[in-house]
Protein backbone atom coordinates (compact mmCIF):
# COMPACT_ATOMS: atom_id res chain seq x y z
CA UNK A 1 154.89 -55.08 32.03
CA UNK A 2 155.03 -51.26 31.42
CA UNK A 3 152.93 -48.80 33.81
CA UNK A 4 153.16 -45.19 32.74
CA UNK A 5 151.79 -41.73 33.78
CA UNK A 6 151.97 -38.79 31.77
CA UNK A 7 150.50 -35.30 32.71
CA UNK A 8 149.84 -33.42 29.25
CA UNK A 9 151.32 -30.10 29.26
CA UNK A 10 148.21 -27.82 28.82
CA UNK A 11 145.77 -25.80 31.40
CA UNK A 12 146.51 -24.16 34.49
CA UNK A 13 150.10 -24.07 35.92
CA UNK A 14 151.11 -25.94 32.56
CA UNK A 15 153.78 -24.61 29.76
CA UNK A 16 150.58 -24.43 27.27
CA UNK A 17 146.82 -23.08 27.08
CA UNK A 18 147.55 -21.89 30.79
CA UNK A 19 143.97 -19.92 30.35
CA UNK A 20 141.85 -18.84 28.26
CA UNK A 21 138.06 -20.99 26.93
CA UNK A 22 140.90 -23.90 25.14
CA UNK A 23 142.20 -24.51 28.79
CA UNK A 24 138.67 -25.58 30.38
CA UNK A 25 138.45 -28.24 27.39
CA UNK A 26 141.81 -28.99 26.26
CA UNK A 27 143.77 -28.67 29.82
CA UNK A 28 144.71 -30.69 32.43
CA UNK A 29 144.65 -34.17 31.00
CA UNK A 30 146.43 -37.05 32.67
CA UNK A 31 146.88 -40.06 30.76
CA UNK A 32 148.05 -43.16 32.87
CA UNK A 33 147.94 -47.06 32.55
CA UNK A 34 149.61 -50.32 32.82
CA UNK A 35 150.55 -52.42 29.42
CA UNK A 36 151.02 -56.22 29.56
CA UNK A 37 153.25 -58.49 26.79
CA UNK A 38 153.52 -62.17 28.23
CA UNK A 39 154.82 -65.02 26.37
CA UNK A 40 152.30 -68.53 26.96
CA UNK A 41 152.65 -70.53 29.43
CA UNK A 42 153.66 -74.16 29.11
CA UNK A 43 150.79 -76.60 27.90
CA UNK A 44 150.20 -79.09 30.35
CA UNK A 45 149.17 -82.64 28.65
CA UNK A 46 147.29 -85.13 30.25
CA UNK A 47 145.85 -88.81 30.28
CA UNK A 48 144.68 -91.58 32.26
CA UNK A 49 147.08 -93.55 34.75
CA UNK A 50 147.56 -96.59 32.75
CA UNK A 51 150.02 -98.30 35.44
CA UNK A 52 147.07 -100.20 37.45
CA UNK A 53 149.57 -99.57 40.20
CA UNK A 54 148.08 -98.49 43.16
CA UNK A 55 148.98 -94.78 44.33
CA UNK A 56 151.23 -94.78 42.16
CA UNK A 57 151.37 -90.99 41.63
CA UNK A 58 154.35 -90.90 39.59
CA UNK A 59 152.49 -90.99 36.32
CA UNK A 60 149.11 -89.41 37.03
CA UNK A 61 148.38 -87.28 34.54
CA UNK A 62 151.34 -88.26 31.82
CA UNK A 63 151.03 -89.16 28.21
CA UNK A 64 153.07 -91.04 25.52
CA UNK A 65 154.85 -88.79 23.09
CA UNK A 66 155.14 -90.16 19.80
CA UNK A 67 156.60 -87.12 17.51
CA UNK A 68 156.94 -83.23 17.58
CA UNK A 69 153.75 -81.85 18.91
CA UNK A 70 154.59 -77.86 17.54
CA UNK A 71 152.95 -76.94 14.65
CA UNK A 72 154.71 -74.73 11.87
CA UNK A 73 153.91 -71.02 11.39
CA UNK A 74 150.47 -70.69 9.99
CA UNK A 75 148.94 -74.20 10.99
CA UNK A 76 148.19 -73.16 14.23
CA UNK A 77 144.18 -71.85 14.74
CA UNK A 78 141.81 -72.50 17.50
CA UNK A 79 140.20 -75.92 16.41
CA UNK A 80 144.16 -77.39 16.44
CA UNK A 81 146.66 -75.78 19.24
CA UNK A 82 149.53 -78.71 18.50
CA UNK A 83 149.97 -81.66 16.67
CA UNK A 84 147.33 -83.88 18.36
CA UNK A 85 148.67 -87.34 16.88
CA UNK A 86 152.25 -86.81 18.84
CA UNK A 87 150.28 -87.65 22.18
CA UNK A 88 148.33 -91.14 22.96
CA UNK A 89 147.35 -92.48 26.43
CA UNK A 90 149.90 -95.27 27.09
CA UNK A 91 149.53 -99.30 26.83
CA UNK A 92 147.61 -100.61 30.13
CA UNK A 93 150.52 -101.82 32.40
CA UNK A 94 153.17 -99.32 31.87
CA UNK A 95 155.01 -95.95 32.42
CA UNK A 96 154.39 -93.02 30.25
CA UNK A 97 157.37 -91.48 28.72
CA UNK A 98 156.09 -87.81 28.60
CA UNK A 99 156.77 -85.37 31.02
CA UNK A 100 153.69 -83.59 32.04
CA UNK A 101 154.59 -80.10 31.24
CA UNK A 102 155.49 -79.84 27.16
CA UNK A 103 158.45 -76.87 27.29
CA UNK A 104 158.52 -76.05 23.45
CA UNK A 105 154.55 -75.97 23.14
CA UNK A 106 153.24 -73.11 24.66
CA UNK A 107 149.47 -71.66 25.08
CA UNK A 108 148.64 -68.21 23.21
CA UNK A 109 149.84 -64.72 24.79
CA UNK A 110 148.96 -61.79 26.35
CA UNK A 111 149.11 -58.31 25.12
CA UNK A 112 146.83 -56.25 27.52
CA UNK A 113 145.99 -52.35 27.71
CA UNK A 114 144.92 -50.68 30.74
CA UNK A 115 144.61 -47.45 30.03
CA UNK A 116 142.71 -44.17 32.28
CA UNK A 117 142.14 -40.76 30.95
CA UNK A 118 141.48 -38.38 33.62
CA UNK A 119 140.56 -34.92 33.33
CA UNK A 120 141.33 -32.70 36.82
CA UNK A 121 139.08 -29.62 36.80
CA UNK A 122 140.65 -27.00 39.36
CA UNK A 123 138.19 -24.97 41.74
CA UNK A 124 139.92 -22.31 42.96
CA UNK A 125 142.86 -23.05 45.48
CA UNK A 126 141.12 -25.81 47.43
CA UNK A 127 139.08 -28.14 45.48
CA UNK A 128 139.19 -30.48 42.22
CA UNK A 129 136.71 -32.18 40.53
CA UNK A 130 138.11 -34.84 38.38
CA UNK A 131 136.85 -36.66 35.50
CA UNK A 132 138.15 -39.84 34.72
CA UNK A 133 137.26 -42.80 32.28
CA UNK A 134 139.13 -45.94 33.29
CA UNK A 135 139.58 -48.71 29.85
CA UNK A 136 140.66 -52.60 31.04
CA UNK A 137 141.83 -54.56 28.06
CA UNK A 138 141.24 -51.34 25.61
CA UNK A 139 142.13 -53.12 22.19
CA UNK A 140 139.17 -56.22 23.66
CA UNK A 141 142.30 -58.66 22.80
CA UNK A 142 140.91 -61.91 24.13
CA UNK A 143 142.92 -64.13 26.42
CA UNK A 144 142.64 -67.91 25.05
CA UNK A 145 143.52 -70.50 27.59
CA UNK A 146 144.44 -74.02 26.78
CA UNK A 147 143.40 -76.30 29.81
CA UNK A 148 140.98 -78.53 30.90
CA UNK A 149 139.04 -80.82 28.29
CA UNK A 150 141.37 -79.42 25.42
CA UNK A 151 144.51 -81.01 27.18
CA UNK A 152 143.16 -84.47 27.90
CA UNK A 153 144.14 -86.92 25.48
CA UNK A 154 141.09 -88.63 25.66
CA UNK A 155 138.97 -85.92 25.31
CA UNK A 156 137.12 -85.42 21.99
CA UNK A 157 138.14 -81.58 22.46
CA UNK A 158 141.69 -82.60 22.44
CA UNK A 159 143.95 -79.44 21.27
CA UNK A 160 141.28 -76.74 20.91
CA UNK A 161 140.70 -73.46 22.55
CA UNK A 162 137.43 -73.72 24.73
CA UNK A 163 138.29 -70.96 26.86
CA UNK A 164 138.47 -67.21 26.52
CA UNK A 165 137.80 -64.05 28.30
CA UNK A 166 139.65 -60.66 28.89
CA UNK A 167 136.72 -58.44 27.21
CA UNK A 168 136.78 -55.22 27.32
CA UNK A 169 135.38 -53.04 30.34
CA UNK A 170 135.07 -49.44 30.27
CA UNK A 171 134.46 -47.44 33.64
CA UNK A 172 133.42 -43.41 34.20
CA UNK A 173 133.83 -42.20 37.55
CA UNK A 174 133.54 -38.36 39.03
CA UNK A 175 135.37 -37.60 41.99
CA UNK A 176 135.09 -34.23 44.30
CA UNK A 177 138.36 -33.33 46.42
CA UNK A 178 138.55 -30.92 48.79
């Protein structure tokens, strides 16, 4: 995570366009915002308790793993996360041997840009009126999450995306200070 502010360096009390028609347009920008790069989280895999054991909550949730479920560069798309064949729900009567949380398969990232652009409009000594136009998730990069149906081995969604959000909002706000 990166958060940065940076005043531009024109209009009044700056080192250029200090006055002058340029400076009313041109001067006293701020630029500000907070950039996110996250790696995915673990994919969580799950199945029916096969055990018939009663409260047995040892195996909730866990799966058989039969091979390597991480796909190679360039086989990975929506409709197919991870290998789907590595995983089956296991035999009636007995303990999975998956852990629940898969370490090398991961969901997709985040990249994320927060970004504000506010323009500060000096009034003589006293007030301000400020400008400013506030950008969440500026690029629109969505934010796919693998959970839910997609995880379940018995699902017919079974290792595709069916979630995503993270559009893009864009906010305009004027604000008097005195």
């Amino acid at each position: 995570m990166l958060s940065y502010l940076w005043d531009l360096p024109f209009g009044k009390g700056r080192r250029y366009l200090a006055s002058g028609p340029l400076m009313r347009v041109l001067g006293n920008w701020q630029l500000s915002g907070i950039t996110v790069f996250q790696s995915g989280r673990p994919i969580v895999i799950t199945g029916p308790d096969q055990t018939n054991l009663f409260n047995f909550i040892y195996t909730n949730g866990r799966t058989n793993r039969v091979k390597k479920p991480v796909l190679l560069e360039g086989q990975r798309s929506l409709d197919r996360v991870f290998e789907t064949t590595a995983f089956e729900r296991a035999a009636p009567f007995t303990v999975p041997n998956d852990s629940l949380t898969q370490p090398n398969l991961r969901g997709y990232g985040r990249r994320n840009f927060d970004v504000s652009f506010i323009k500060n409009n000096p009034l003589k000594e006293r007030y301000n009126v400020q400008f400013r136009m506030e950008c969440f998730n500026l690029f629109n990069t969505p934010a796919f999450e693998i959970q839910g149906a997609s995880t379940e081995v018995t699902s017919p969604q079974f290792g595709r995306v069916l979630l995503a959000g993270g559009q893009r909002n864009i906010q305009l706000g004027l604000r008097v200070t005195f």
